[in-house]
Protein backbone atom coordinates (compact mmCIF):
# COMPACT_ATOMS: atom_id res chain seq x y z
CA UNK A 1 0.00 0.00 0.00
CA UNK A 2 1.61 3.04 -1.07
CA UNK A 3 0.43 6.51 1.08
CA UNK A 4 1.04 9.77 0.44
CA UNK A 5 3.39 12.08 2.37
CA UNK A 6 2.02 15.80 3.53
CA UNK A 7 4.37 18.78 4.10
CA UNK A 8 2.91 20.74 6.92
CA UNK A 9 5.54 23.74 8.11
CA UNK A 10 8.77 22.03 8.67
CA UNK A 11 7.18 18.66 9.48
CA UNK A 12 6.55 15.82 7.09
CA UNK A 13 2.95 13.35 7.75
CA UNK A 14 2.33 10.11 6.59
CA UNK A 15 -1.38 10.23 5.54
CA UNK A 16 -3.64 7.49 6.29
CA UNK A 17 -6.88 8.52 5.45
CA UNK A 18 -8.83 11.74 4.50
CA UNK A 19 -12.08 12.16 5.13
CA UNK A 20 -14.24 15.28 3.70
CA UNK A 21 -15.30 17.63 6.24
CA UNK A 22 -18.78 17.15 5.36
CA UNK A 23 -19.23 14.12 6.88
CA UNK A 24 -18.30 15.42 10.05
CA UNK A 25 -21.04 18.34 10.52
CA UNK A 26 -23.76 18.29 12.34
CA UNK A 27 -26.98 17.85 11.04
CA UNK A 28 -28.67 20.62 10.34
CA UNK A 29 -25.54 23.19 11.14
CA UNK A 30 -22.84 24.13 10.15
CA UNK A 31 -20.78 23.40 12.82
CA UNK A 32 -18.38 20.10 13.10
CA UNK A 33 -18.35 17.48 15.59
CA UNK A 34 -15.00 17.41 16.67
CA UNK A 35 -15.46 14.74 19.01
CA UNK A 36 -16.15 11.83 15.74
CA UNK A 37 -12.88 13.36 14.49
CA UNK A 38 -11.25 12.27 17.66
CA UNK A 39 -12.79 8.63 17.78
CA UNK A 40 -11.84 8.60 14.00
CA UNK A 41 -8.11 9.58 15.12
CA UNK A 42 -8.09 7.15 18.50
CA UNK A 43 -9.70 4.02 15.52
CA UNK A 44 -7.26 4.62 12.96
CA UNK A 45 -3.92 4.82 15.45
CA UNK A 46 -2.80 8.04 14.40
CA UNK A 47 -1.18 10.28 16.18
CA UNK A 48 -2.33 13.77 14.63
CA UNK A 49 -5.17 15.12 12.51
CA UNK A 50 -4.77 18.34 9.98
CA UNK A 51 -7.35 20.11 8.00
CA UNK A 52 -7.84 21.31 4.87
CA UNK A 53 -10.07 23.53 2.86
CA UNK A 54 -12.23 20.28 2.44
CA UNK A 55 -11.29 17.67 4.47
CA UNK A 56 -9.47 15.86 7.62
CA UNK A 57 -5.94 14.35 6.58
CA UNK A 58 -5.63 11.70 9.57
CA UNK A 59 -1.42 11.13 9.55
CA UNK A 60 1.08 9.83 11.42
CA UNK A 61 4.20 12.23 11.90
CA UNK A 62 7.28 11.25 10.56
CA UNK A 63 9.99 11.45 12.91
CA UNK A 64 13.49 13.22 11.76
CA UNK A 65 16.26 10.42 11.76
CA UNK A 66 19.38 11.36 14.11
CA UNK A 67 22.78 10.36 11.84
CA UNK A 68 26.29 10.82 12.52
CA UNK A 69 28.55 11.04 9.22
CA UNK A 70 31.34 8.30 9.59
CA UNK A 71 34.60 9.30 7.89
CA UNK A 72 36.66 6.64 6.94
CA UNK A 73 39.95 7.84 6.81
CA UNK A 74 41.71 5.01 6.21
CA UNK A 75 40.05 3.83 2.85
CA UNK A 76 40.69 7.60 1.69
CA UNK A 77 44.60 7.10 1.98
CA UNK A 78 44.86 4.44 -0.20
């Protein structure tokens, strides 16, 4: 299964699922139930939900890799 990746700022998502923000209004408002975007969040396993014009991108963040750069001195002598 291939998902997408989402910039957001200076952090990178995973997305697992987007949802249109439709389905999460209220009947007969306008208004959004934020608590089914929360049991949506807790049933999928994600750890963090962003919104678009549109819709609820339910991701998981990608964590930035810590790396040390190994010089091999030796092989660069010979």
């Amino acid at each position: 299964m291939i998902n997408n990746l989402y910039k957001h700022g200076d952090k990178l998502y995973k997305i697992k699922r987007e949802i249109p923000t439709h389905n999460f209004q209220q009947k007969g408002t306008n208004h959004l139930n934020m608590e089914f975007v929360k049991a949506w969040r807790d049933w999928l396993g994600v750890d963090h939900v962003l919104r678009t014009q549109n819709s609820f991108l339910f991701v998981e963040t990608v964590e930035d890799i810590e790396f040390e750069e190994i010089n091999n001195e030796e092989e660069e002598e010979v």
